[in-house]
Each structure stands twice: as C-alpha cells, then as structure tokens.
PDB file of N, CA and C in Angstrom:
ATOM      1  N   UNK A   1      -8.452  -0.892  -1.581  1.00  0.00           N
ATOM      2  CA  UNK A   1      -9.733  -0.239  -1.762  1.00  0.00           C
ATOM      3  C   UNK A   1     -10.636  -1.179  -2.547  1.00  0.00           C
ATOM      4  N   UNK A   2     -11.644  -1.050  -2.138  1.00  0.00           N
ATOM      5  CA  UNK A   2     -12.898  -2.257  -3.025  1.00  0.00           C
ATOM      6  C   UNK A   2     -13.554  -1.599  -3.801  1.00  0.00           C
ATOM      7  N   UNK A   3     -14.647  -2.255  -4.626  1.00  0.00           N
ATOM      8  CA  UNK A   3     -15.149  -1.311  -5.642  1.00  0.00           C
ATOM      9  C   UNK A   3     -15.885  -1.054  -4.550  1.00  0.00           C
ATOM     10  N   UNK A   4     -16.486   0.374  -5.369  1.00  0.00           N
ATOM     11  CA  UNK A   4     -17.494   1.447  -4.369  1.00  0.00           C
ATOM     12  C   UNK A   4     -18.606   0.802  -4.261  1.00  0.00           C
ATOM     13  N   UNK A   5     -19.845   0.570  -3.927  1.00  0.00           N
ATOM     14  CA  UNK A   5     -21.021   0.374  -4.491  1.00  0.00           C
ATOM     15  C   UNK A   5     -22.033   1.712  -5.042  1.00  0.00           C
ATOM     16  N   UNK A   6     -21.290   2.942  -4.955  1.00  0.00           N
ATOM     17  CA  UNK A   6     -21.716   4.015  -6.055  1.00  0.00           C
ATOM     18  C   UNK A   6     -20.896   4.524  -6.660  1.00  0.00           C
ATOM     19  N   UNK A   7     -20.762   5.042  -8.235  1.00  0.00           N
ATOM     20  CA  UNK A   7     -19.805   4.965  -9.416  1.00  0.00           C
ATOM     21  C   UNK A   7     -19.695   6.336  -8.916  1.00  0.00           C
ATOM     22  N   UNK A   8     -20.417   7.696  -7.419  1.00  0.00           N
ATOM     23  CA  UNK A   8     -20.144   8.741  -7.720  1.00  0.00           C
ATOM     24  C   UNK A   8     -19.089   8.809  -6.015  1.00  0.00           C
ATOM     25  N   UNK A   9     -18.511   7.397  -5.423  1.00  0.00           N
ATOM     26  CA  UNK A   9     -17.606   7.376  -4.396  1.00  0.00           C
ATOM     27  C   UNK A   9     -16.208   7.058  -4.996  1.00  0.00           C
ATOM     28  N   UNK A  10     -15.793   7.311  -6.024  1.00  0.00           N
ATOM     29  CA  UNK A  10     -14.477   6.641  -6.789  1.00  0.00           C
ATOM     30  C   UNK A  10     -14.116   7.872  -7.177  1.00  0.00           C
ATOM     31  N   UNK A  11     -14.421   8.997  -6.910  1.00  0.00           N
ATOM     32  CA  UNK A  11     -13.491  10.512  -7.598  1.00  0.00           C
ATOM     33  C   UNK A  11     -12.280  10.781  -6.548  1.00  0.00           C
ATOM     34  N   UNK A  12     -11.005  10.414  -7.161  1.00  0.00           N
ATOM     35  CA  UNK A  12      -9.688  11.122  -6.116  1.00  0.00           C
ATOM     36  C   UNK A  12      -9.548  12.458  -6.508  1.00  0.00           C
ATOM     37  N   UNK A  13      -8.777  13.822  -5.460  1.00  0.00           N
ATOM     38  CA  UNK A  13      -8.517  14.484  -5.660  1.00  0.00           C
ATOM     39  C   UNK A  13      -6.927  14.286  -6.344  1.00  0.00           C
ATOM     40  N   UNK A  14      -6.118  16.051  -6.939  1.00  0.00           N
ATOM     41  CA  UNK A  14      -4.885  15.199  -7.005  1.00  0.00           C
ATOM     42  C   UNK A  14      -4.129  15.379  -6.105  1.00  0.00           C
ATOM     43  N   UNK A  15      -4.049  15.564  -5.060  1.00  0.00           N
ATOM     44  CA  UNK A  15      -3.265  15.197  -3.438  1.00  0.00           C
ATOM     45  C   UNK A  15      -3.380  13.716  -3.653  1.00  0.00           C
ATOM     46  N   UNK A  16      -4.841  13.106  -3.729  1.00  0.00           N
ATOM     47  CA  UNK A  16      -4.727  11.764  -3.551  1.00  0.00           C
ATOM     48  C   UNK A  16      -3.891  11.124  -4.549  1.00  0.00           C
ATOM     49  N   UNK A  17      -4.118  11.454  -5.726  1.00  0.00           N
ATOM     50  CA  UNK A  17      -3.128  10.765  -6.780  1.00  0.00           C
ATOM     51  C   UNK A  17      -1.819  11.101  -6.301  1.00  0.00           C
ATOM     52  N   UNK A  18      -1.386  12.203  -6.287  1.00  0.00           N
ATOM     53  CA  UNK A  18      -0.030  12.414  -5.599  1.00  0.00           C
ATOM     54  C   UNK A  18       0.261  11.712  -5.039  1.00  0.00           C
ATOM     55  N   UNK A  19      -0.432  11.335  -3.491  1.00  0.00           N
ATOM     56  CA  UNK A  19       0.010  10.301  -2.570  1.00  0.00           C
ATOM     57  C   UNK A  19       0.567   8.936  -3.235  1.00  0.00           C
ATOM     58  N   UNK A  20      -0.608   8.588  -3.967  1.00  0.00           N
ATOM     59  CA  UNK A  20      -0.549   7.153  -4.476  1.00  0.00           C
ATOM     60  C   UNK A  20       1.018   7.352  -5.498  1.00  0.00           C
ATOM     61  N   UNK A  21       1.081   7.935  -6.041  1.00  0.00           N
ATOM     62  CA  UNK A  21       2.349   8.045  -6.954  1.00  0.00           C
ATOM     63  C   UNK A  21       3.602   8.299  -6.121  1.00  0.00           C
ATOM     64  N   UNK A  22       3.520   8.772  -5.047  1.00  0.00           N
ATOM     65  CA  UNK A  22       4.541   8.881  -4.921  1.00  0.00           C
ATOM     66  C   UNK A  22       5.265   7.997  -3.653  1.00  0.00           C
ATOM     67  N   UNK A  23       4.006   7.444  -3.006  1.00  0.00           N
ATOM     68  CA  UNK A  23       4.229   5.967  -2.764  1.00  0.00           C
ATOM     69  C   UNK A  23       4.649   4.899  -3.759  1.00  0.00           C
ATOM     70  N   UNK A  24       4.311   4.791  -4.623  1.00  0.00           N
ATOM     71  CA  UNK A  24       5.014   3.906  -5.847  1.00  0.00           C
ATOM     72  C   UNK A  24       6.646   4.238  -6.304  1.00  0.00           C
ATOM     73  N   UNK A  25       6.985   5.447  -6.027  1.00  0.00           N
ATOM     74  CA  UNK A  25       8.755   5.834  -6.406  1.00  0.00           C
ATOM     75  C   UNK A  25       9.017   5.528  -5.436  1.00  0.00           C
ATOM     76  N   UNK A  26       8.244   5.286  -3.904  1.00  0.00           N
ATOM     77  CA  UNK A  26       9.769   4.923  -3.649  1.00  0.00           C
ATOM     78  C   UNK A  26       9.791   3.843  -3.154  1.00  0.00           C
ATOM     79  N   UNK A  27       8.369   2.693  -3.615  1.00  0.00           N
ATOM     80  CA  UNK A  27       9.143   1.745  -3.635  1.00  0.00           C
ATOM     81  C   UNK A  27      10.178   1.283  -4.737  1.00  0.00           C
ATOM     82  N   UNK A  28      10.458   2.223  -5.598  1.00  0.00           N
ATOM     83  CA  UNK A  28      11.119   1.385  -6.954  1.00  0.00           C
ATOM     84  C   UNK A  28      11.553   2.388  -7.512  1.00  0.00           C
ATOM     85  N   UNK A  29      12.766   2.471  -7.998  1.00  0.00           N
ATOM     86  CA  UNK A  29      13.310   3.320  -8.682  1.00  0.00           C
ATOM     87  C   UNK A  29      13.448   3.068  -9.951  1.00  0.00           C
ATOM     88  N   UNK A  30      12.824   2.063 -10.923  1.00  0.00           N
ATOM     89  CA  UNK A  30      12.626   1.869 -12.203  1.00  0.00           C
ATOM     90  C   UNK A  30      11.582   3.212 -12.197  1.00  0.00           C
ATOM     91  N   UNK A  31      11.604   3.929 -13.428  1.00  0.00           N
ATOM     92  CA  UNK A  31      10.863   5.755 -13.781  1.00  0.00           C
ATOM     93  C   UNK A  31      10.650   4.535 -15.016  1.00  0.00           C
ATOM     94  N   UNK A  32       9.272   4.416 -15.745  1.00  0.00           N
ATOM     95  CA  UNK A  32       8.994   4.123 -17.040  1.00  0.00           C
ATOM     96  C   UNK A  32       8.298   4.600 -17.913  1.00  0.00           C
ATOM     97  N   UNK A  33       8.709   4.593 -18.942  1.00  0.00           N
ATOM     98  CA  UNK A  33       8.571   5.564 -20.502  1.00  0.00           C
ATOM     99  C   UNK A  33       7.666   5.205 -21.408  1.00  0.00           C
ATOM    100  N   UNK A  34       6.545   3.905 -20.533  1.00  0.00           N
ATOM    101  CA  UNK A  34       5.693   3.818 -21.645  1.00  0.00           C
ATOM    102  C   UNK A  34       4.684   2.757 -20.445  1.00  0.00           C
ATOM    103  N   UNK A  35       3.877   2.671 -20.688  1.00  0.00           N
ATOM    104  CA  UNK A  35       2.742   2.341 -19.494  1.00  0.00           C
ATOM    105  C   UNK A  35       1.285   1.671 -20.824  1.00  0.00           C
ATOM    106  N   UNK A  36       1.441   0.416 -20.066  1.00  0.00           N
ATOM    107  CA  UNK A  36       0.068  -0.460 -21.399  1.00  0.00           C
ATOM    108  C   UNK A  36      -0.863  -0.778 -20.119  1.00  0.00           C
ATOM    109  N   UNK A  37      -1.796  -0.822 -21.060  1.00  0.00           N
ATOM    110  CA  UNK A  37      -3.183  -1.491 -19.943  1.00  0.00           C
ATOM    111  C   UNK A  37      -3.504  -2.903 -20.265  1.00  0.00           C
ATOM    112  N   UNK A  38      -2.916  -4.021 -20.095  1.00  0.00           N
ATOM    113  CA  UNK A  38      -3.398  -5.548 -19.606  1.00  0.00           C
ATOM    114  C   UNK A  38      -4.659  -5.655 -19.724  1.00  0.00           C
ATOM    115  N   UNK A  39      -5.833  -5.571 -20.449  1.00  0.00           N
ATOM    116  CA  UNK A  39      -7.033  -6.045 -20.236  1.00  0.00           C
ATOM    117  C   UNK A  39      -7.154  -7.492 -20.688  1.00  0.00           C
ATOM    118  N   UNK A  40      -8.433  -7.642 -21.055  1.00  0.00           N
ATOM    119  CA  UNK A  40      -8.956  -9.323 -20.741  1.00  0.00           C
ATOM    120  C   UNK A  40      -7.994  -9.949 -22.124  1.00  0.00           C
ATOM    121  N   UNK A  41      -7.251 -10.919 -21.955  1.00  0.00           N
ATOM    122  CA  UNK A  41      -6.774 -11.360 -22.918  1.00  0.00           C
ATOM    123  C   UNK A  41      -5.554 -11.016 -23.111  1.00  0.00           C
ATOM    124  N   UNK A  42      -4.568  -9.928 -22.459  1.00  0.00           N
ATOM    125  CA  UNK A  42      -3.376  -8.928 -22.461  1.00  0.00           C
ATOM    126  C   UNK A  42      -2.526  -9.140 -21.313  1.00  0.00           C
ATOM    127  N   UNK A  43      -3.188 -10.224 -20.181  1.00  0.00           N
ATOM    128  CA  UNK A  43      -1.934 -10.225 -18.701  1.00  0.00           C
ATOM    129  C   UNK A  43      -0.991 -10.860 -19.233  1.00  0.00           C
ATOM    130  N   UNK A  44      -0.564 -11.298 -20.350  1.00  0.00           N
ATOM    131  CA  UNK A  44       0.609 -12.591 -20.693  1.00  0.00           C
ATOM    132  C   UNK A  44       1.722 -11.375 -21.025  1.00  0.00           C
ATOM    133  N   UNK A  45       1.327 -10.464 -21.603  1.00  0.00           N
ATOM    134  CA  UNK A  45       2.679  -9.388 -22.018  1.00  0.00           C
ATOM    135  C   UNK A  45       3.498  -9.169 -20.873  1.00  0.00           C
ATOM    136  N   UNK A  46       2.752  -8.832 -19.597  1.00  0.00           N
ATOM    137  CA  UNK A  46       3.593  -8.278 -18.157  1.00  0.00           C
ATOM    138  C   UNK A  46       4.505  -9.869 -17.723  1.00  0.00           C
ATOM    139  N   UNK A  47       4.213 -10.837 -18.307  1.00  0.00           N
ATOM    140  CA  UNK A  47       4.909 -11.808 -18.145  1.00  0.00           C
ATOM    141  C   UNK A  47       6.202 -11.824 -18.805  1.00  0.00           C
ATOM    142  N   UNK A  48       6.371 -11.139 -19.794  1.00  0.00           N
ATOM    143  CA  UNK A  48       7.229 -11.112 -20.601  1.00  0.00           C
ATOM    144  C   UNK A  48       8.446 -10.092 -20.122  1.00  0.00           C
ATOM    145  N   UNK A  49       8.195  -9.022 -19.530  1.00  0.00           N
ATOM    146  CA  UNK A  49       9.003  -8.096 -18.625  1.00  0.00           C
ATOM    147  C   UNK A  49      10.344  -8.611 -18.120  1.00  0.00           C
ATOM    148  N   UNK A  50      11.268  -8.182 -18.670  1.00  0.00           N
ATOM    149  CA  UNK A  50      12.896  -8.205 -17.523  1.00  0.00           C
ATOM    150  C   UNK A  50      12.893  -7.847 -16.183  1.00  0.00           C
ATOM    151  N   UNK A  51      13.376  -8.346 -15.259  1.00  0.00           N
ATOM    152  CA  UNK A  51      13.598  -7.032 -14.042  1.00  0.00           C
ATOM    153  C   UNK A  51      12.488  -6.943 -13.128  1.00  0.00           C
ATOM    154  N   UNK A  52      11.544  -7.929 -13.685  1.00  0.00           N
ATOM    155  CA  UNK A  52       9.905  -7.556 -12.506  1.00  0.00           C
ATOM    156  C   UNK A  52       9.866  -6.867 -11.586  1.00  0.00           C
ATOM    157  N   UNK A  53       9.217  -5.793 -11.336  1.00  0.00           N
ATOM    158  CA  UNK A  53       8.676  -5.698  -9.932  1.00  0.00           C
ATOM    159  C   UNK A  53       7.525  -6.099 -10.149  1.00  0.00           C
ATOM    160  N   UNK A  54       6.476  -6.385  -9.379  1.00  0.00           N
ATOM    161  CA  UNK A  54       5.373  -6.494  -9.009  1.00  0.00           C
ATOM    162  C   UNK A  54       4.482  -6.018  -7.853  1.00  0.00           C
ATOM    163  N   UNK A  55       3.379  -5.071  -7.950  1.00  0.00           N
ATOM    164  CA  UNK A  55       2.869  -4.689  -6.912  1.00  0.00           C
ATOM    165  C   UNK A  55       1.201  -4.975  -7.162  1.00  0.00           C
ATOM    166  N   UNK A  56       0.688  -5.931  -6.354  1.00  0.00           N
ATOM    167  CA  UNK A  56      -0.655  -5.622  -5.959  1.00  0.00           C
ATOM    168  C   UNK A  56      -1.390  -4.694  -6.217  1.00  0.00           C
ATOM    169  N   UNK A  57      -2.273  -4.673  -6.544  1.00  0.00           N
ATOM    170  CA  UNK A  57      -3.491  -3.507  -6.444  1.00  0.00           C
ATOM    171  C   UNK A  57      -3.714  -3.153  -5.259  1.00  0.00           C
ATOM    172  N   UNK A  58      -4.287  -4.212  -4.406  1.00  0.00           N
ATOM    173  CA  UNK A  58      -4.795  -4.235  -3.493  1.00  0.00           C
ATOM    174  C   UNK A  58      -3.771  -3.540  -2.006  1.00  0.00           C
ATOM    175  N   UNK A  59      -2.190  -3.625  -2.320  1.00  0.00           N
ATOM    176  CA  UNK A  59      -1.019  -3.589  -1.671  1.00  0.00           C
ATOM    177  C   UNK A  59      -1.009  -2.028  -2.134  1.00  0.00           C
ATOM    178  N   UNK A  60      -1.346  -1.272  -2.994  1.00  0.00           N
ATOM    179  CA  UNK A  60      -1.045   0.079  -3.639  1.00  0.00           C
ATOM    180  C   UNK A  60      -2.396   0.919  -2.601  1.00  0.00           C
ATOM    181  N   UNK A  61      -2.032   2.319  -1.641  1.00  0.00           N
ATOM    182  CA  UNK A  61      -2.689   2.811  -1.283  1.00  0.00           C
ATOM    183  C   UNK A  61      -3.789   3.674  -2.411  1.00  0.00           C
ATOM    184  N   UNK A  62      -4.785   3.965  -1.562  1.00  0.00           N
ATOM    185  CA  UNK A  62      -6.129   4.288  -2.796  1.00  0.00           C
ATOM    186  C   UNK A  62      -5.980   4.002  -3.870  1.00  0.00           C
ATOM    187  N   UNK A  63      -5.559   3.016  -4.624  1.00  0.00           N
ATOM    188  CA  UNK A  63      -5.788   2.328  -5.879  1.00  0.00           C
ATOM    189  C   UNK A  63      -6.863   1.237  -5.599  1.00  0.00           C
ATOM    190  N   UNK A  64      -7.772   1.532  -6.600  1.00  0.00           N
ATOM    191  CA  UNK A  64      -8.618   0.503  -6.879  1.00  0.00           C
ATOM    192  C   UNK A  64      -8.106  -0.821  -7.307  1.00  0.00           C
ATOM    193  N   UNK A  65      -8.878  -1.794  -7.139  1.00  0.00           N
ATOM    194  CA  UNK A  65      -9.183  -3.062  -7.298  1.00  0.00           C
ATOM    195  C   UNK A  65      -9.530  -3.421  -8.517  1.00  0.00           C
ATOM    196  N   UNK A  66      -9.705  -3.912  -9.247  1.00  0.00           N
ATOM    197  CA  UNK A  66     -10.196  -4.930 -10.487  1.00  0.00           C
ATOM    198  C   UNK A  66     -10.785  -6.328  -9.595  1.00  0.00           C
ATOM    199  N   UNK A  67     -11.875  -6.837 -10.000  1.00  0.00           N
ATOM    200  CA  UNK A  67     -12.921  -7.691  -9.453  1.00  0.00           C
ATOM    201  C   UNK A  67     -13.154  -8.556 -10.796  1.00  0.00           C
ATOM    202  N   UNK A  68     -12.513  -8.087 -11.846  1.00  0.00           N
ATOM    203  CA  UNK A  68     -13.114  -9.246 -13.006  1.00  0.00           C
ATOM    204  C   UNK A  68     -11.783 -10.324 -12.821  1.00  0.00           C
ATOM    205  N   UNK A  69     -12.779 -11.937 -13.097  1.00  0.00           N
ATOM    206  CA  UNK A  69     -11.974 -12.705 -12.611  1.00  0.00           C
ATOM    207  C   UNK A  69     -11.022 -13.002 -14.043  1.00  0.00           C
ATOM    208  N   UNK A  70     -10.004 -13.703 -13.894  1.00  0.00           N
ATOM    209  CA  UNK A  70      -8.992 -13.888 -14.647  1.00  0.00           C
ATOM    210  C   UNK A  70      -8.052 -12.281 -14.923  1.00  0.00           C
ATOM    211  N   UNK A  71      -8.384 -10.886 -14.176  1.00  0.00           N
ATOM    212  CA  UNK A  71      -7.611 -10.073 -14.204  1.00  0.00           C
ATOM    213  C   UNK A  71      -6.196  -9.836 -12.994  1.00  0.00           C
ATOM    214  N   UNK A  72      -5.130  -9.953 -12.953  1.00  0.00           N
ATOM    215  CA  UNK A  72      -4.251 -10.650 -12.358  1.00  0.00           C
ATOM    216  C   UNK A  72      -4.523  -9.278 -10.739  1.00  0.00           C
ATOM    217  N   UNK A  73      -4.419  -7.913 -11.669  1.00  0.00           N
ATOM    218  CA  UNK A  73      -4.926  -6.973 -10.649  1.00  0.00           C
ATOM    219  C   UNK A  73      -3.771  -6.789 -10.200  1.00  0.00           C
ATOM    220  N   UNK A  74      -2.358  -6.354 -11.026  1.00  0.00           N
ATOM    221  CA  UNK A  74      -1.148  -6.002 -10.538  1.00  0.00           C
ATOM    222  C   UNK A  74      -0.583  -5.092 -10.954  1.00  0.00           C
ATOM    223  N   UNK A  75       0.442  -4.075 -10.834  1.00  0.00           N
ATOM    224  CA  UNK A  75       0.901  -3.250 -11.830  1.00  0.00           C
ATOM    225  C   UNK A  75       2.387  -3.845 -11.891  1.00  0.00           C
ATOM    226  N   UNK A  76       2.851  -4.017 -12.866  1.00  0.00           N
ATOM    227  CA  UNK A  76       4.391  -5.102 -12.966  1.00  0.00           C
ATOM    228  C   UNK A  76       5.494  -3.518 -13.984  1.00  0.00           C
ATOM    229  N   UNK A  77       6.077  -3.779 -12.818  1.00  0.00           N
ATOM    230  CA  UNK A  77       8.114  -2.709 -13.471  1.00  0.00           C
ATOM    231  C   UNK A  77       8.477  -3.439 -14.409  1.00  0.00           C
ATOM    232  N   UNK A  78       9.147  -3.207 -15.431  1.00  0.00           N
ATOM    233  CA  UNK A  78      10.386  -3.745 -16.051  1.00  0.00           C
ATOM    234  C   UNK A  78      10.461  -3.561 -16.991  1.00  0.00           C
ATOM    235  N   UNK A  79      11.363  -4.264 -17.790  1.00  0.00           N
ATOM    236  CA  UNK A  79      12.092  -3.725 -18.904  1.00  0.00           C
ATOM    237  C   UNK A  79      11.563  -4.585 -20.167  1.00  0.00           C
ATOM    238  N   UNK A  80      11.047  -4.249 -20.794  1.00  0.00           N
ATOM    239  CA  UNK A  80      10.370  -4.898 -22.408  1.00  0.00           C
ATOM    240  C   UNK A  80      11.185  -4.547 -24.012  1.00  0.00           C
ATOM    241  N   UNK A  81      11.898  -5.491 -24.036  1.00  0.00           N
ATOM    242  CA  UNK A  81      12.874  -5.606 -25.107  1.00  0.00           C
ATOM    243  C   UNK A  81      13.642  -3.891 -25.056  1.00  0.00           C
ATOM    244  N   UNK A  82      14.069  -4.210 -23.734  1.00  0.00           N
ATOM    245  CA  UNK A  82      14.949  -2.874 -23.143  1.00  0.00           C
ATOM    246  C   UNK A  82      14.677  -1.686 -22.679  1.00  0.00           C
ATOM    247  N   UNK A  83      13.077  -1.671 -23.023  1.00  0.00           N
ATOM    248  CA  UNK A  83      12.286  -0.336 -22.446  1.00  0.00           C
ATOM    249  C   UNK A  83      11.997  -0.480 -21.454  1.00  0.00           C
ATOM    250  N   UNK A  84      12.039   0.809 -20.546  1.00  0.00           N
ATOM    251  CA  UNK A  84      11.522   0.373 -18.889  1.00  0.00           C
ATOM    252  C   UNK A  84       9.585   0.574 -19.696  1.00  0.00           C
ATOM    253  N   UNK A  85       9.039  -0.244 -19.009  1.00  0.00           N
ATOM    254  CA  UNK A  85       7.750   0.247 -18.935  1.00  0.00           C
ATOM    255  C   UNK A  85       7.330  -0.447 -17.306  1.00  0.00           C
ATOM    256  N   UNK A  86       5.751  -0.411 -17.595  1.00  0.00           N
ATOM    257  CA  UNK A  86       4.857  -0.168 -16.257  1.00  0.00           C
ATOM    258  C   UNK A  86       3.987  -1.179 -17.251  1.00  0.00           C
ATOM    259  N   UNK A  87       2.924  -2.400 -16.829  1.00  0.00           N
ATOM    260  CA  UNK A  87       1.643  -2.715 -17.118  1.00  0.00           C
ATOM    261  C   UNK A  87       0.957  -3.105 -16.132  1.00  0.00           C
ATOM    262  N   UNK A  88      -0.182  -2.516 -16.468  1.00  0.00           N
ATOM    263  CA  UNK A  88      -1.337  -2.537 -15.930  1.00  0.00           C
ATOM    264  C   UNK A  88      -2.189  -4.577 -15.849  1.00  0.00           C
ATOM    265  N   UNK A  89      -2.062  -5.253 -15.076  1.00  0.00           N
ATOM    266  CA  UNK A  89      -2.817  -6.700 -15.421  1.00  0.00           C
ATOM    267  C   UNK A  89      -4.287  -6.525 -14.587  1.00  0.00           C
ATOM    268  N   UNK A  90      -5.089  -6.395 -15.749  1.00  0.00           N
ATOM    269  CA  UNK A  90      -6.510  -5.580 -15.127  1.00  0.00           C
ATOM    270  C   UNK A  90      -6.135  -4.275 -15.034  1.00  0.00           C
ATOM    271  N   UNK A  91      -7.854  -4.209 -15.383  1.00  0.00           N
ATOM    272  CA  UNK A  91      -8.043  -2.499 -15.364  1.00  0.00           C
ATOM    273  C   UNK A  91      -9.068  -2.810 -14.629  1.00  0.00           C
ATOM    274  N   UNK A  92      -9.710  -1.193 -14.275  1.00  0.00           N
ATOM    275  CA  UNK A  92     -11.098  -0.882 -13.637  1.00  0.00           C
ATOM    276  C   UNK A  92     -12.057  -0.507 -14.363  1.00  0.00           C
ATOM    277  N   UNK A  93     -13.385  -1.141 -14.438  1.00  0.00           N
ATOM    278  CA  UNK A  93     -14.608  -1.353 -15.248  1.00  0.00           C
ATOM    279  C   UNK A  93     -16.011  -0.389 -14.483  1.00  0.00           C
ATOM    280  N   UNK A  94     -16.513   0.270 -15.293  1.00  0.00           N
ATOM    281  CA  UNK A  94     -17.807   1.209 -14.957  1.00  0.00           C
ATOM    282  C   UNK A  94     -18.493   0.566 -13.891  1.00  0.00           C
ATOM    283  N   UNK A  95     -18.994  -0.676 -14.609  1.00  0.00           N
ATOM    284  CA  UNK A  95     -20.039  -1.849 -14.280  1.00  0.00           C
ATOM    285  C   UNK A  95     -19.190  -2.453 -12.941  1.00  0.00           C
ATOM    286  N   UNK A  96     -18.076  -2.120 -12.407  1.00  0.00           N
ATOM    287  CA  UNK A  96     -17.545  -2.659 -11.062  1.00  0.00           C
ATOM    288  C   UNK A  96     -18.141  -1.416  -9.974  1.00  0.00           C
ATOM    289  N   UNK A  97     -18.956  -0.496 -10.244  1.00  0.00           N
ATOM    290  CA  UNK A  97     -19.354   0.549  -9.615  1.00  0.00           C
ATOM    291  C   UNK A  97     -18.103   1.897  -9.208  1.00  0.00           C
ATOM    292  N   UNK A  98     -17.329   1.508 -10.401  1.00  0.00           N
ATOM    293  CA  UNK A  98     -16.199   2.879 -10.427  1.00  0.00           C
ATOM    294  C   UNK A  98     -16.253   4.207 -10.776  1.00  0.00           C
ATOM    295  N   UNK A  99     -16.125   5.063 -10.435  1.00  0.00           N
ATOM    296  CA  UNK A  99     -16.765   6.271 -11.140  1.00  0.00           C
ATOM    297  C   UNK A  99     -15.951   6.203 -12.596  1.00  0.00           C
ATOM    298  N   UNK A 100     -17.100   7.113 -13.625  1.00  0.00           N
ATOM    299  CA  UNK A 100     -16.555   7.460 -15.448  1.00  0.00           C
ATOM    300  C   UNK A 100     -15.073   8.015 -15.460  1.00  0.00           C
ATOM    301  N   UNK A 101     -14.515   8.606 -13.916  1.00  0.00           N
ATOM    302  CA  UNK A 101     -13.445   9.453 -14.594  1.00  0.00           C
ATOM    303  C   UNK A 101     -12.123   8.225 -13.902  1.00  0.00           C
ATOM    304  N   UNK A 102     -12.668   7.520 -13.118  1.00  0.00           N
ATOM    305  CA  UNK A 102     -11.264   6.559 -12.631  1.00  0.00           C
ATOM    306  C   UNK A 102     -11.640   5.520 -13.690  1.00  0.00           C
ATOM    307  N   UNK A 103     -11.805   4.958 -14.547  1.00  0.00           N
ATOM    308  CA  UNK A 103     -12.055   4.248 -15.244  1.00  0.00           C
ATOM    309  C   UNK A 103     -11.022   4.414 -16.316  1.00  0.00           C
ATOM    310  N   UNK A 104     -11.762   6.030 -16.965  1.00  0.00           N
ATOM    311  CA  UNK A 104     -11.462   6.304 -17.975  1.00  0.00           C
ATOM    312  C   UNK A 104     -10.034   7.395 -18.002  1.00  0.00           C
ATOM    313  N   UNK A 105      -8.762   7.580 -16.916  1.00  0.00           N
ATOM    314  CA  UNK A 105      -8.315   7.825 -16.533  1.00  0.00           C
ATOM    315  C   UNK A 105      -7.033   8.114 -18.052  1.00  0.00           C
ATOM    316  N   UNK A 106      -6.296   9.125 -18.097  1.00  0.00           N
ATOM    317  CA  UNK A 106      -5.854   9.205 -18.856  1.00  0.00           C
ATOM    318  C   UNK A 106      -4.494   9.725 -18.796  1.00  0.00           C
ATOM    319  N   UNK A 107      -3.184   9.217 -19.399  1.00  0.00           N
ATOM    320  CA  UNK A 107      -2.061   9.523 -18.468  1.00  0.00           C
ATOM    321  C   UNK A 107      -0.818  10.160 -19.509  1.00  0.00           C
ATOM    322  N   UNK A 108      -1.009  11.402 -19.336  1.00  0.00           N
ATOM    323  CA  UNK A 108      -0.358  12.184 -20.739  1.00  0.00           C
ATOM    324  C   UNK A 108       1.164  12.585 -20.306  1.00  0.00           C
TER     325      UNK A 108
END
C-alpha cells in the first residue's frame, strides 16, 4: 500500500486489521511480548534480534509503507536478550499523507 495522497484514505476497519494480523501468524509462529517502534535513529536495535524474521512492509497486506528515507520499512521477529519481541524499522508519519489514527495507532 502507498501513502494515500489524502490523510482521510488511511482509516482501516477492524476486519481489515484482523486480516492483516492474522496474515502475519501464520506466517510465523514467534507470538511477541513486547513490540518497539524503530524510528529515525532506532533501526540498529532490530539488528540486534536472535532468530530474525523479517517482513517487508510493502510484502504485509494493507500495511502501510514508510517513505522516509533511511527508514528500513520492515517489521523484524525475534528474540532480544531472550524476549520474543516484534520491531517496527520505520514508522508512518502524518506529513506522508496518513490518516491521525494509523499513525498514531496504539497497541494495548
């Protein structure tokens, strides 16, 4: 998915999130217990990960894109000094024409 060119074409329902999530289990059966966001200055941590998976943004159905350059734009599996986690390399930015609520997305 590309950025929108209006910030009010980026609202998923949650069917759509559903989809997208649950396309992600099965490619991978790592479940992780703690999930960081990689922004500008932060892709070197997902380097650090045991066990990599790695998936594209762009490879992940209705997941947005990241367009700022030097953001790797991946979500990476594995294990961080034994914790499974998830990071985010790039996030999604207002100013990429994303809507306020995929941006600011919040994962409790």
């Amino acid at each position: 998915m590309e950025a929108a060119s209006s910030s009010s074409q980026c609202s998923y329902s949650y069917e759509e999130y559903k989809k997208t999530a649950d396309w992600l289990m099965t490619q991978t059966e790592k479940r992780p217990k703690v999930a960081i966001i990689c922004g500008s200055g932060l892709g070197g941590l997902a380097e650090l990960l045991d066990d990599k998976i790695i998936f594209p943004y762009k490879d992940i159905p209705r997941f947005p894109t990241s367009t700022v350059q030097g953001h790797a734009g991946q979500l990476v599996f594995g294990k961080l000094q034994g914790c499974e986690c998830i990071c985010m390399q790039g996030r999604f930015h207002f100013y990429e024409g994303y809507n306020i609520h995929t941006v600011n997305c919040k994962m409790y």
